[in-house]
PDB file of N, CA and C in Angstrom:
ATOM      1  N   UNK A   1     115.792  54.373  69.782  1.00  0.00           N
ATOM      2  CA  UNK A   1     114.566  53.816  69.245  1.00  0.00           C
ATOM      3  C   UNK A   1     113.767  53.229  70.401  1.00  0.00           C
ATOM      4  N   UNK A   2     112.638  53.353  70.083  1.00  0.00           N
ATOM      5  CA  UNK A   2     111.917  53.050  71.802  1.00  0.00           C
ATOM      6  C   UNK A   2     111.548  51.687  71.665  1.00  0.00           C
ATOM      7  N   UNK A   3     110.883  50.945  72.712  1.00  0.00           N
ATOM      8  CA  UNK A   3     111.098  49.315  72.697  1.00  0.00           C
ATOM      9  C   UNK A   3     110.050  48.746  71.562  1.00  0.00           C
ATOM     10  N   UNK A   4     110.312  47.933  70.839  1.00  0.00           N
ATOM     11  CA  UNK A   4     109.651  47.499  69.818  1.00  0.00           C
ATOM     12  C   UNK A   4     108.705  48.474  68.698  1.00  0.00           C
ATOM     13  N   UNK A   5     110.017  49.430  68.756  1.00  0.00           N
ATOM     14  CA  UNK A   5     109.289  50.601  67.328  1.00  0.00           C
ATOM     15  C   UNK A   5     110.313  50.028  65.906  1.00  0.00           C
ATOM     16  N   UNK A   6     109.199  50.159  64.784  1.00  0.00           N
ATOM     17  CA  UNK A   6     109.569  49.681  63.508  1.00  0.00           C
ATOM     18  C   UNK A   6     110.183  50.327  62.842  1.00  0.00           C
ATOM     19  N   UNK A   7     109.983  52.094  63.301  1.00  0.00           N
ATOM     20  CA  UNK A   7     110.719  53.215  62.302  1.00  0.00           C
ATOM     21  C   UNK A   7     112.532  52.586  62.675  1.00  0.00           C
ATOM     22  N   UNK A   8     112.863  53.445  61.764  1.00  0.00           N
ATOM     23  CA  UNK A   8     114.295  53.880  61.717  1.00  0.00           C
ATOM     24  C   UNK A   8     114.454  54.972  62.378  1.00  0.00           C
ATOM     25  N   UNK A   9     116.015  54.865  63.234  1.00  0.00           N
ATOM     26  CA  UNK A   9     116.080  56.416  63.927  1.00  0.00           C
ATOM     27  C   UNK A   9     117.311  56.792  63.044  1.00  0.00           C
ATOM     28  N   UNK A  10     117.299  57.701  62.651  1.00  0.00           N
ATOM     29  CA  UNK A  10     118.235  58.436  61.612  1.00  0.00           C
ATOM     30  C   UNK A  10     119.249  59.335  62.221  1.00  0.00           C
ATOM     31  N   UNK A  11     120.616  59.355  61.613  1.00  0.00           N
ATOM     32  CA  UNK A  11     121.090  60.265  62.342  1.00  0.00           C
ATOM     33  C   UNK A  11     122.361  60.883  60.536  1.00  0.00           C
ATOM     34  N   UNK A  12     123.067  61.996  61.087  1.00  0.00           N
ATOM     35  CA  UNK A  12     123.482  62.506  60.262  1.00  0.00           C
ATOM     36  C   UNK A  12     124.437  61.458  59.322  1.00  0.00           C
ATOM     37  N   UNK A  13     125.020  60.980  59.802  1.00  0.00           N
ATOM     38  CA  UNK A  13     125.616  59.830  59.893  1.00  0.00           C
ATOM     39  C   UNK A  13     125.217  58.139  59.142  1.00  0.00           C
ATOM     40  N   UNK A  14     123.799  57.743  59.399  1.00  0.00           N
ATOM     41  CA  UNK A  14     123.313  56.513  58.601  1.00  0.00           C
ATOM     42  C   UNK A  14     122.466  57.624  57.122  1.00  0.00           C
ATOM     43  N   UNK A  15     122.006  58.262  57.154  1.00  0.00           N
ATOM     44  CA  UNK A  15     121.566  58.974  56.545  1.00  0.00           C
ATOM     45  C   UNK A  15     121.410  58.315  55.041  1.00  0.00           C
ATOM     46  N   UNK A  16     122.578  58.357  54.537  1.00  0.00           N
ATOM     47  CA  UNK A  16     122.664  58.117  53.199  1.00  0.00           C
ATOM     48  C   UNK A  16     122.601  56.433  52.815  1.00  0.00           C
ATOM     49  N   UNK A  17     122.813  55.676  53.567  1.00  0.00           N
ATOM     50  CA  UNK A  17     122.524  54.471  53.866  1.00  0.00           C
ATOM     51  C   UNK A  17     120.906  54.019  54.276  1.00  0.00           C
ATOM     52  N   UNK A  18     120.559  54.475  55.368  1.00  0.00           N
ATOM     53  CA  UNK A  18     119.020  54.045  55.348  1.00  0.00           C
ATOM     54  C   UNK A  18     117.805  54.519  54.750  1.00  0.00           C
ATOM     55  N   UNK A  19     118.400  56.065  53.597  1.00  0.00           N
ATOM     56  CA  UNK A  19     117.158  56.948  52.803  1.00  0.00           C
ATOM     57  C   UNK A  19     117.770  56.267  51.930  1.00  0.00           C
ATOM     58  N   UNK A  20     118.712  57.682  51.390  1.00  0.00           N
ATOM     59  CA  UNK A  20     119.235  57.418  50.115  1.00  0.00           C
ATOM     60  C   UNK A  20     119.568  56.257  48.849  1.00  0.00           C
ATOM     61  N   UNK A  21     119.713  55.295  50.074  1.00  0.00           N
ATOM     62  CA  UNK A  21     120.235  54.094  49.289  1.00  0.00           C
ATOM     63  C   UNK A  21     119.138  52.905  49.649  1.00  0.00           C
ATOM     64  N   UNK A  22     118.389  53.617  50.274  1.00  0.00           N
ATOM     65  CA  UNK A  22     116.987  52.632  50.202  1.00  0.00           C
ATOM     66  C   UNK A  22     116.503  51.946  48.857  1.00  0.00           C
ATOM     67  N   UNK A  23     116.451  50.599  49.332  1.00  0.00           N
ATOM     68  CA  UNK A  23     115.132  50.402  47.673  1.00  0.00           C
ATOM     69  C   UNK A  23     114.106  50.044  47.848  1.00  0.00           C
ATOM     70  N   UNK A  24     113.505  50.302  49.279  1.00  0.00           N
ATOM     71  CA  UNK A  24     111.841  51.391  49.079  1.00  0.00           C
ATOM     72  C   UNK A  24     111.686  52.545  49.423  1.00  0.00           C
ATOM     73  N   UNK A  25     111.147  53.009  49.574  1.00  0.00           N
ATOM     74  CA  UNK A  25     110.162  54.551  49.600  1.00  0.00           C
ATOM     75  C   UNK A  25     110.980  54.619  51.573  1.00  0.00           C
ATOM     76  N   UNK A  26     111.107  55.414  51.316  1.00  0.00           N
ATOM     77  CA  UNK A  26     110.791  56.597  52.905  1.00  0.00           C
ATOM     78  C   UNK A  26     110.509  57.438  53.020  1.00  0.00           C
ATOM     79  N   UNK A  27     109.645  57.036  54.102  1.00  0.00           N
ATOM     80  CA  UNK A  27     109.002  58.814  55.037  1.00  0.00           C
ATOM     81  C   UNK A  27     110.040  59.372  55.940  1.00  0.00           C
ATOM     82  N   UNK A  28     110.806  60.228  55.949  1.00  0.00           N
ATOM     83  CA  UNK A  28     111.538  60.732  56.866  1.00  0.00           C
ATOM     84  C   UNK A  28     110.571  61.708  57.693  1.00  0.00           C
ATOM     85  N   UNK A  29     110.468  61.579  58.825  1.00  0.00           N
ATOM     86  CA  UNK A  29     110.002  62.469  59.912  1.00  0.00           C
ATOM     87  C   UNK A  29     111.021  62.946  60.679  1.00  0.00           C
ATOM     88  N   UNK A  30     111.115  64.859  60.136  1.00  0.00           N
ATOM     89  CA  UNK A  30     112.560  65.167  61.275  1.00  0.00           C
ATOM     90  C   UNK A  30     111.285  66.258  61.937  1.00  0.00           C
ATOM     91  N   UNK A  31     111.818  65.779  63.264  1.00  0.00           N
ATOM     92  CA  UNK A  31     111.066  66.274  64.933  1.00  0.00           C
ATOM     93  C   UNK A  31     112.395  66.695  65.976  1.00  0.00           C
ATOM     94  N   UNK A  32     111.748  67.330  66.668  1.00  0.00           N
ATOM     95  CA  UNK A  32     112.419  67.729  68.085  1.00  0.00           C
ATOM     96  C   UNK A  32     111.409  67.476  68.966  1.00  0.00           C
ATOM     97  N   UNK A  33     112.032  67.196  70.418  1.00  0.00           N
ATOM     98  CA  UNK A  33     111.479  66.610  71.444  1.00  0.00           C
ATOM     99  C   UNK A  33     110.721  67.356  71.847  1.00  0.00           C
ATOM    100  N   UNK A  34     111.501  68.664  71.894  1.00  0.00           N
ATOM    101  CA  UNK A  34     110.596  70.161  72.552  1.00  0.00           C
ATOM    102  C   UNK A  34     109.241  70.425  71.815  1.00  0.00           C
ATOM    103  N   UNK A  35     108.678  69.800  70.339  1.00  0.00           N
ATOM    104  CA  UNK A  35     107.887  70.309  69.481  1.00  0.00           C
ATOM    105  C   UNK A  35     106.553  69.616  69.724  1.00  0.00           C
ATOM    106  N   UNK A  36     105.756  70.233  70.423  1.00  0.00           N
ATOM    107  CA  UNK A  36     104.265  69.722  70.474  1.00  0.00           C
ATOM    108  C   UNK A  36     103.671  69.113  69.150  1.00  0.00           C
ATOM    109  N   UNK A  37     103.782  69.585  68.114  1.00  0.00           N
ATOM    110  CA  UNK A  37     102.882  69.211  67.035  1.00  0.00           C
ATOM    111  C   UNK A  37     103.680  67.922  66.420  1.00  0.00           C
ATOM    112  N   UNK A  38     105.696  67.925  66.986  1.00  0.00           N
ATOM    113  CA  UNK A  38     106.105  66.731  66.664  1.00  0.00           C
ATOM    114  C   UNK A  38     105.252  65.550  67.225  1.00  0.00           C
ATOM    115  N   UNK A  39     105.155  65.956  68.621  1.00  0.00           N
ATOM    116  CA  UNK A  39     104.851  64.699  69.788  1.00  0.00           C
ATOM    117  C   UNK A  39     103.204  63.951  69.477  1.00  0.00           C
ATOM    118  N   UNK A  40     102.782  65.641  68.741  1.00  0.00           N
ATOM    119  CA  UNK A  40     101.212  65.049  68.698  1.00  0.00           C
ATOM    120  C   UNK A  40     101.176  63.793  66.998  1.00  0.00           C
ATOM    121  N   UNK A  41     101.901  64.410  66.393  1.00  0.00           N
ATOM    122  CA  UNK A  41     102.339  63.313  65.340  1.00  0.00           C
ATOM    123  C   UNK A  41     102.626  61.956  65.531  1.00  0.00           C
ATOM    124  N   UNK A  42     103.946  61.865  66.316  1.00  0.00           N
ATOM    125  CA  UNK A  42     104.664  60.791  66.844  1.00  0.00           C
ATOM    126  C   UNK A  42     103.846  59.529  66.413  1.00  0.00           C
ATOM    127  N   UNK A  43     102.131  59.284  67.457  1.00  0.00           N
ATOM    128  CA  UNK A  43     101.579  58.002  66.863  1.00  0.00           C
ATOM    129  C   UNK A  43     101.658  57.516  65.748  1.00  0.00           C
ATOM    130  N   UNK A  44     101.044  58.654  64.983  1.00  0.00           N
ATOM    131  CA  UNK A  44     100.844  57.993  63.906  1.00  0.00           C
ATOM    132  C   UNK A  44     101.996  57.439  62.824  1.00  0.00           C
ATOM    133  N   UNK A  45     102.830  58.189  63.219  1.00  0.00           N
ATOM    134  CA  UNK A  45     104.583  57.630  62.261  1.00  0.00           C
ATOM    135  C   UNK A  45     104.609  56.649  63.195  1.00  0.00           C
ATOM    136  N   UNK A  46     104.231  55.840  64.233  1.00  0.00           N
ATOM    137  CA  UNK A  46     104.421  54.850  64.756  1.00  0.00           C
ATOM    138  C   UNK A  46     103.390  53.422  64.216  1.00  0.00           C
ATOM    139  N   UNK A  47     102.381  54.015  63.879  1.00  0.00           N
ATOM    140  CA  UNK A  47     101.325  53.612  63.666  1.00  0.00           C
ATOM    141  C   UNK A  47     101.955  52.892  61.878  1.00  0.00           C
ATOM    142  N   UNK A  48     102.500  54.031  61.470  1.00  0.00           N
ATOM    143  CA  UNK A  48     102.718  53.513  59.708  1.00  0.00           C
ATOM    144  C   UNK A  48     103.816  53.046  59.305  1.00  0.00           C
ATOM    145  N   UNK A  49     104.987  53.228  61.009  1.00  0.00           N
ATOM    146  CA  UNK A  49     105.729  51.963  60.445  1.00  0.00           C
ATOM    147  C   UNK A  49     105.456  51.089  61.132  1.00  0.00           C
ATOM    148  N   UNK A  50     104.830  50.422  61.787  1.00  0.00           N
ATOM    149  CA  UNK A  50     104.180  48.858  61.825  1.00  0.00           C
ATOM    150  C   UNK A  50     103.527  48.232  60.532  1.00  0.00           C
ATOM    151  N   UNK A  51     102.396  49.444  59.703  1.00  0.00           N
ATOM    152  CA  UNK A  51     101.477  49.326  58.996  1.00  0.00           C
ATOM    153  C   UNK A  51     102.315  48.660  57.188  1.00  0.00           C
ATOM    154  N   UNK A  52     103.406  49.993  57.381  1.00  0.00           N
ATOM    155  CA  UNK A  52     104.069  49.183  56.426  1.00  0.00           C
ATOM    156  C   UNK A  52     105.653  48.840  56.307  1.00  0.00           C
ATOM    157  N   UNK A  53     105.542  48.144  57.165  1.00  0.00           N
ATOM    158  CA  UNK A  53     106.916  47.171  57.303  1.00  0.00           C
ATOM    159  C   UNK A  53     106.736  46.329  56.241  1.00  0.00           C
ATOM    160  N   UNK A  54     108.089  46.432  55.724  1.00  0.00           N
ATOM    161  CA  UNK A  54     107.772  45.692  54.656  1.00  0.00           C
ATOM    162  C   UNK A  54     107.531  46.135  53.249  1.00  0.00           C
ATOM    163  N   UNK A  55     107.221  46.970  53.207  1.00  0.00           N
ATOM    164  CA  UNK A  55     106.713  47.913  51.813  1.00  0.00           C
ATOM    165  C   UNK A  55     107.355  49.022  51.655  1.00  0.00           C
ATOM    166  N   UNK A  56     107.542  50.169  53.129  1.00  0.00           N
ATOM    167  CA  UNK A  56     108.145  51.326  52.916  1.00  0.00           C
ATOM    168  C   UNK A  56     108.804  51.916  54.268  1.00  0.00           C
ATOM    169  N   UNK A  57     109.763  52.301  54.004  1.00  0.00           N
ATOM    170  CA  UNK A  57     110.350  53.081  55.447  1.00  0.00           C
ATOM    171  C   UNK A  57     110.086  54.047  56.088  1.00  0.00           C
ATOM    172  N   UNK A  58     109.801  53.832  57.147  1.00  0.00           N
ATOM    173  CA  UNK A  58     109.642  54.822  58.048  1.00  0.00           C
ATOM    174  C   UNK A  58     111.081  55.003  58.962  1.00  0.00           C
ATOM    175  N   UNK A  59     111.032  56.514  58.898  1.00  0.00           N
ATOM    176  CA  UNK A  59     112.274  56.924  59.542  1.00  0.00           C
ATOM    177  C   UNK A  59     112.075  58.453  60.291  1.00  0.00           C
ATOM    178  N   UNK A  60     112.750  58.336  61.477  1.00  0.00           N
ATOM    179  CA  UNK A  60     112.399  59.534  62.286  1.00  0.00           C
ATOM    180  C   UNK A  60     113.927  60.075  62.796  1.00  0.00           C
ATOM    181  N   UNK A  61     114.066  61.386  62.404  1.00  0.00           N
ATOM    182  CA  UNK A  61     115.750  62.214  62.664  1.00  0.00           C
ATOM    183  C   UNK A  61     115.440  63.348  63.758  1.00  0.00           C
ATOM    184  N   UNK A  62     115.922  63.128  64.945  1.00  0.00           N
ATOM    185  CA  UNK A  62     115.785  64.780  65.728  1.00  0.00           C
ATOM    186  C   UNK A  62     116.743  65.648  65.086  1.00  0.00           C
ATOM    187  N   UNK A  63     116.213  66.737  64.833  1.00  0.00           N
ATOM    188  CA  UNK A  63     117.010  67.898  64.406  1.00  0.00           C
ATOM    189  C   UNK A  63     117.550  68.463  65.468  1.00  0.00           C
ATOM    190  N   UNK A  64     117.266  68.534  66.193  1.00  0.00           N
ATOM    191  CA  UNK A  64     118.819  68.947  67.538  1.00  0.00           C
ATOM    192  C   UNK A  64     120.102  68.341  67.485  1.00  0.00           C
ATOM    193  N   UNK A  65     119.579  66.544  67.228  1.00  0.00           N
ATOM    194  CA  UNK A  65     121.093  66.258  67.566  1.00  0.00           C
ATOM    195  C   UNK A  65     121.391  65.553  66.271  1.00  0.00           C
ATOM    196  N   UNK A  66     121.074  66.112  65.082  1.00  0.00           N
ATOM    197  CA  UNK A  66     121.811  65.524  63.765  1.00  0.00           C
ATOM    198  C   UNK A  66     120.909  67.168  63.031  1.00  0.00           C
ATOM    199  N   UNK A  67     122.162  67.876  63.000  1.00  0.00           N
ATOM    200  CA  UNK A  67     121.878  69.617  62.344  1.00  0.00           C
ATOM    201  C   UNK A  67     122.202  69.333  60.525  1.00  0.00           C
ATOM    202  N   UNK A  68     123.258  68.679  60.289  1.00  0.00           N
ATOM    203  CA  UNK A  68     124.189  68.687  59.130  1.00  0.00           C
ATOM    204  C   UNK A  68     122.860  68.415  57.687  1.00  0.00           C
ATOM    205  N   UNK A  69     122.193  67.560  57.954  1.00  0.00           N
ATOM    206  CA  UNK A  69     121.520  66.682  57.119  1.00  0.00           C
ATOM    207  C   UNK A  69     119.686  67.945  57.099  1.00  0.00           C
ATOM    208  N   UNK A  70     118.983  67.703  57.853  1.00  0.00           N
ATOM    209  CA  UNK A  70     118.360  68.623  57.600  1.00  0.00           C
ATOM    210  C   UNK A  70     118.405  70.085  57.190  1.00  0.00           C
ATOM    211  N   UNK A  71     119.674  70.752  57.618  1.00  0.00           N
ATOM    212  CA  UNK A  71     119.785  71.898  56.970  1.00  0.00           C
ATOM    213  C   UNK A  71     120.417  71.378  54.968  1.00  0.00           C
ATOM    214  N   UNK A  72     121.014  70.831  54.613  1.00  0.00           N
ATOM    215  CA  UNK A  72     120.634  70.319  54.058  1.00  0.00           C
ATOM    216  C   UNK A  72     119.596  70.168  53.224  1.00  0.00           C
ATOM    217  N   UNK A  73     118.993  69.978  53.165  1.00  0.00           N
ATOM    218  CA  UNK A  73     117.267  69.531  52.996  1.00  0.00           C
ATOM    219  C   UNK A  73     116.604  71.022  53.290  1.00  0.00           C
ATOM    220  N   UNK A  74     117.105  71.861  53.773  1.00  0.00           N
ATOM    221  CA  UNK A  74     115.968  73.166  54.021  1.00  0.00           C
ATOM    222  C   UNK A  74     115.289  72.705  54.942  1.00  0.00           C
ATOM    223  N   UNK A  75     115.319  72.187  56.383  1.00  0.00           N
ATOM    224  CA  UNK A  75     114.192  71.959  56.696  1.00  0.00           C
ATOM    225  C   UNK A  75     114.495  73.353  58.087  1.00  0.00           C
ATOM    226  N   UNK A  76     113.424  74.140  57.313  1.00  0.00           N
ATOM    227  CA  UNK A  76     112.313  75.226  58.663  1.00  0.00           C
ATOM    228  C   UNK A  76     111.460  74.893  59.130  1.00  0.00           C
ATOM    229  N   UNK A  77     111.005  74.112  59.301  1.00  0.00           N
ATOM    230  CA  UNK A  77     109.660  74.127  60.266  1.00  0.00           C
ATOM    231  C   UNK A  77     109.241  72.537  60.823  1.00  0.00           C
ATOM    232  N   UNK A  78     109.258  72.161  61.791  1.00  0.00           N
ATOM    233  CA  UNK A  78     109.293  70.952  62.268  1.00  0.00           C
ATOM    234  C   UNK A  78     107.113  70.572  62.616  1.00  0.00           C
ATOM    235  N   UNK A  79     107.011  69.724  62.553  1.00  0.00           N
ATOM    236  CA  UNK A  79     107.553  68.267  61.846  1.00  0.00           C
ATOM    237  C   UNK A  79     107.704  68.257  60.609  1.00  0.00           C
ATOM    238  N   UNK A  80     108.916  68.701  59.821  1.00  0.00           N
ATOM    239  CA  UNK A  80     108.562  68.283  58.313  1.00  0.00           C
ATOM    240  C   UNK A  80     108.574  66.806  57.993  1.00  0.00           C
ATOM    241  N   UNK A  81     107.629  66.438  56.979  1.00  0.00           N
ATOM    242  CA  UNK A  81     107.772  65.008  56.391  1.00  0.00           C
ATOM    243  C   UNK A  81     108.492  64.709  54.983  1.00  0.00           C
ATOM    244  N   UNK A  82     109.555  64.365  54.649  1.00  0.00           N
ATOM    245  CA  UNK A  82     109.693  64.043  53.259  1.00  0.00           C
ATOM    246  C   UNK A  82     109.729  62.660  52.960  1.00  0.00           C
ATOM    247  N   UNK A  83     109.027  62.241  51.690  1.00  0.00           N
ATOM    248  CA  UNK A  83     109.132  61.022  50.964  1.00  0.00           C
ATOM    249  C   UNK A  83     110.002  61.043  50.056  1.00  0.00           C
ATOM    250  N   UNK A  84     110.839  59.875  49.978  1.00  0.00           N
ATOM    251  CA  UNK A  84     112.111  59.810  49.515  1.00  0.00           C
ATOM    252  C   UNK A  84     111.737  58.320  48.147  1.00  0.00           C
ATOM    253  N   UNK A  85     111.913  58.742  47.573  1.00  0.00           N
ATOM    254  CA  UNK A  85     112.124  57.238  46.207  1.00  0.00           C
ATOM    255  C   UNK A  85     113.059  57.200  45.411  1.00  0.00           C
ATOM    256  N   UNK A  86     113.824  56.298  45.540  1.00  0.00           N
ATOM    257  CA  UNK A  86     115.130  56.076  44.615  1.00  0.00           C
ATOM    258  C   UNK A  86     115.931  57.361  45.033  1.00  0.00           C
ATOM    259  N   UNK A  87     116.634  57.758  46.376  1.00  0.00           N
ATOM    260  CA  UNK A  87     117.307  58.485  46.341  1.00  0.00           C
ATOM    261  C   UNK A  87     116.836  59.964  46.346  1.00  0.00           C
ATOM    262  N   UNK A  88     115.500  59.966  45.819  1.00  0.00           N
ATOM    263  CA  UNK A  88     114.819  61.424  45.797  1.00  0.00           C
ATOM    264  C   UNK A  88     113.996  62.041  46.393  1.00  0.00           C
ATOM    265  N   UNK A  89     113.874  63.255  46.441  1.00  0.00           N
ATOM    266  CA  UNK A  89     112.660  63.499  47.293  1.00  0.00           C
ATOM    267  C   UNK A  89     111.197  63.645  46.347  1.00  0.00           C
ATOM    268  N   UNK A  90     110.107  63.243  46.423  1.00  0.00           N
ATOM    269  CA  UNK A  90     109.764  63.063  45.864  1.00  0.00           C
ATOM    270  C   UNK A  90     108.139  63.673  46.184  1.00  0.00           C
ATOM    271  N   UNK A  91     108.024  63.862  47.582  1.00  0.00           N
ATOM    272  CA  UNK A  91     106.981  64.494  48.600  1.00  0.00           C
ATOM    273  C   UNK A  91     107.063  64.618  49.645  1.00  0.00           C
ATOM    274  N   UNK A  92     106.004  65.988  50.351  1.00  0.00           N
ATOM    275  CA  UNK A  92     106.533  66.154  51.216  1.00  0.00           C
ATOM    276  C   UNK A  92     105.118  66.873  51.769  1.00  0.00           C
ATOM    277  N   UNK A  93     105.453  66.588  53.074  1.00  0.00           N
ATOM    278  CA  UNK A  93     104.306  67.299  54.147  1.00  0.00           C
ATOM    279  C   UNK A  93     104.477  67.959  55.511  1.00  0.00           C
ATOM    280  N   UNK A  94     104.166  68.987  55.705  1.00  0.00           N
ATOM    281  CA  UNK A  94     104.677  69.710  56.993  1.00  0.00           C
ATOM    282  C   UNK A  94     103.464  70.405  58.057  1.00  0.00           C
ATOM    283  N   UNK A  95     103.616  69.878  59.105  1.00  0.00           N
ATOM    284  CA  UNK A  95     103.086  69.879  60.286  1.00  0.00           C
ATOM    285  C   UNK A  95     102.176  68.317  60.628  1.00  0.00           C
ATOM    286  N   UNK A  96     101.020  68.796  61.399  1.00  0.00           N
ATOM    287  CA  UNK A  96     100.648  67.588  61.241  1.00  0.00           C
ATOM    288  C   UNK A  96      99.195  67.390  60.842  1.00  0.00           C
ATOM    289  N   UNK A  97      99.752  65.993  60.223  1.00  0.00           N
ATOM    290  CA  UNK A  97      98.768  65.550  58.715  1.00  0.00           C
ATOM    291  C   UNK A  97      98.047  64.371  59.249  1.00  0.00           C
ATOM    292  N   UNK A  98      96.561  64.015  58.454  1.00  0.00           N
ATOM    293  CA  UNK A  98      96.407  63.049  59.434  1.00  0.00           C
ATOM    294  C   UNK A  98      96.857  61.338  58.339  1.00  0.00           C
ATOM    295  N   UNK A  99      96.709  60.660  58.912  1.00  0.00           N
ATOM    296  CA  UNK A  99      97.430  59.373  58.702  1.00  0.00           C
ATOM    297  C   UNK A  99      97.047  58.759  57.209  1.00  0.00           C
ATOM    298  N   UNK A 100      95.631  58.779  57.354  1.00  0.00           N
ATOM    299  CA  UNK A 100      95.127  58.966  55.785  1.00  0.00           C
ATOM    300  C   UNK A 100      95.847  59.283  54.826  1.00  0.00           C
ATOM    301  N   UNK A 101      95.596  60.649  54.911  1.00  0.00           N
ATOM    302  CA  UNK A 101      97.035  61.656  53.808  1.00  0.00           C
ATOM    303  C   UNK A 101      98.027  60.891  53.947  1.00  0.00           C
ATOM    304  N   UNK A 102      98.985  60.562  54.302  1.00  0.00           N
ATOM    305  CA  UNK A 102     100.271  59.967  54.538  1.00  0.00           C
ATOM    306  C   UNK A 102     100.445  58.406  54.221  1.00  0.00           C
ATOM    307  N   UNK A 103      99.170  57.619  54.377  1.00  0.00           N
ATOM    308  CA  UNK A 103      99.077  56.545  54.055  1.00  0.00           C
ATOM    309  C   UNK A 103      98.981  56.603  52.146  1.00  0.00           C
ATOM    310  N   UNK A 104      98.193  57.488  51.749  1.00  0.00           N
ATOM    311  CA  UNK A 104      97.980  57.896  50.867  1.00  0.00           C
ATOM    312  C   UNK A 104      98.890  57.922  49.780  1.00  0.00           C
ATOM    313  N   UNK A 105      99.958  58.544  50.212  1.00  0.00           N
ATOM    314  CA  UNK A 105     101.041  58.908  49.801  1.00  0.00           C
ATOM    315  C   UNK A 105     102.169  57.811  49.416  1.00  0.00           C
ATOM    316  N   UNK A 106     102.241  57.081  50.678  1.00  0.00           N
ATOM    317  CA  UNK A 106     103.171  55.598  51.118  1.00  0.00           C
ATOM    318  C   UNK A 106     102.247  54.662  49.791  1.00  0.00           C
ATOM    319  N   UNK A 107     101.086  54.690  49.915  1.00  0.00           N
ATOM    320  CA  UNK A 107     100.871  53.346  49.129  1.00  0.00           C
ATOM    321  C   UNK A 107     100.792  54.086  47.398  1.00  0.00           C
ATOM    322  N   UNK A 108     100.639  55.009  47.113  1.00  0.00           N
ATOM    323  CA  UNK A 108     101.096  55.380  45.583  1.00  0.00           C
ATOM    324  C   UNK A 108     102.640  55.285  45.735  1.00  0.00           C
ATOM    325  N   UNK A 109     103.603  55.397  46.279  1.00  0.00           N
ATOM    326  CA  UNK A 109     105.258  55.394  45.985  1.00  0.00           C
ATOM    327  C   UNK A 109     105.426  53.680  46.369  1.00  0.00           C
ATOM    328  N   UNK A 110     104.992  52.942  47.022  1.00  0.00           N
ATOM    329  CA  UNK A 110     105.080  51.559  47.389  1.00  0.00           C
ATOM    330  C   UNK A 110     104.421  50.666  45.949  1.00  0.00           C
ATOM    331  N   UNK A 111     103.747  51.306  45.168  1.00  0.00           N
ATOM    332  CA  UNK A 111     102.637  50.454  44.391  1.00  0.00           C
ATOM    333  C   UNK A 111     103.488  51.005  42.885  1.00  0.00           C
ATOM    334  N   UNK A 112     104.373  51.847  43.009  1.00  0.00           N
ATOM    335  CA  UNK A 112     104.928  51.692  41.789  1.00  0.00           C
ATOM    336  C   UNK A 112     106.339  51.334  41.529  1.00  0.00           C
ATOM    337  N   UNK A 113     106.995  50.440  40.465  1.00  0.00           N
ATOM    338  CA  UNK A 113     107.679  49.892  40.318  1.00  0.00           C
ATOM    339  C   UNK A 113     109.096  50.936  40.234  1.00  0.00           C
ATOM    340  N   UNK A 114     110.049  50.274  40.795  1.00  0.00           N
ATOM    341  CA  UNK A 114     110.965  50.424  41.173  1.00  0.00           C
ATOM    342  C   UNK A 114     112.005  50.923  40.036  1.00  0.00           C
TER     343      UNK A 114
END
């Protein structure tokens, strides 16, 4: 996790503990280092977990070095985004989106009751 970032770094391993068993909302962002359109993303998943700490999780998994969990999940095509509520997936967005959209998203799953 880089110095004073709010996301979660996910690995195959916390997985089911910091989504699954969440009781708010997460954005999972699974990226690879090698992926331009990850890197060009990156801000803004940085940007929205500062924005909502506190309300909803932000969480970021490299798919290189945690395979088990995204395949899993189907994930082809990087950056995929999924929103997770109560254990579920619930939405989802792939490539890159701009922050709006995504904020969008975070505050309808944050604004409804649990």
């Amino acid at each position: 996790m880089a110095d004073n970032a709010k996301y979660v770094t996910l690995t195959d391993a916390n997985f089911q503990d910091e989504v699954l068993n969440s009781d708010q909302p997460v954005l999972v962002d699974f990226w690879a280092a090698w992926c331009g359109p990850c890197r060009a993303i990156a801000p803004t998943i940085e940007e929205l977990a500062s924005d909502y700490e506190g309300k909803a999780k932000i969480a970021k998994m490299d798919v290189d070095n945690n395979q088990q969990i995204p395949m899993q999940f189907g994930i082809r095509s990087i950056p995929t985004l999924l929103f997770f509520k109560d254990g579920r997936i619930v939405d989802q967005a792939i490539g890159v989106v701009q922050k709006r959209e995504l904020a969008a998203k975070l505050d309808a799953l944050a604004s409804q009751a649990a």
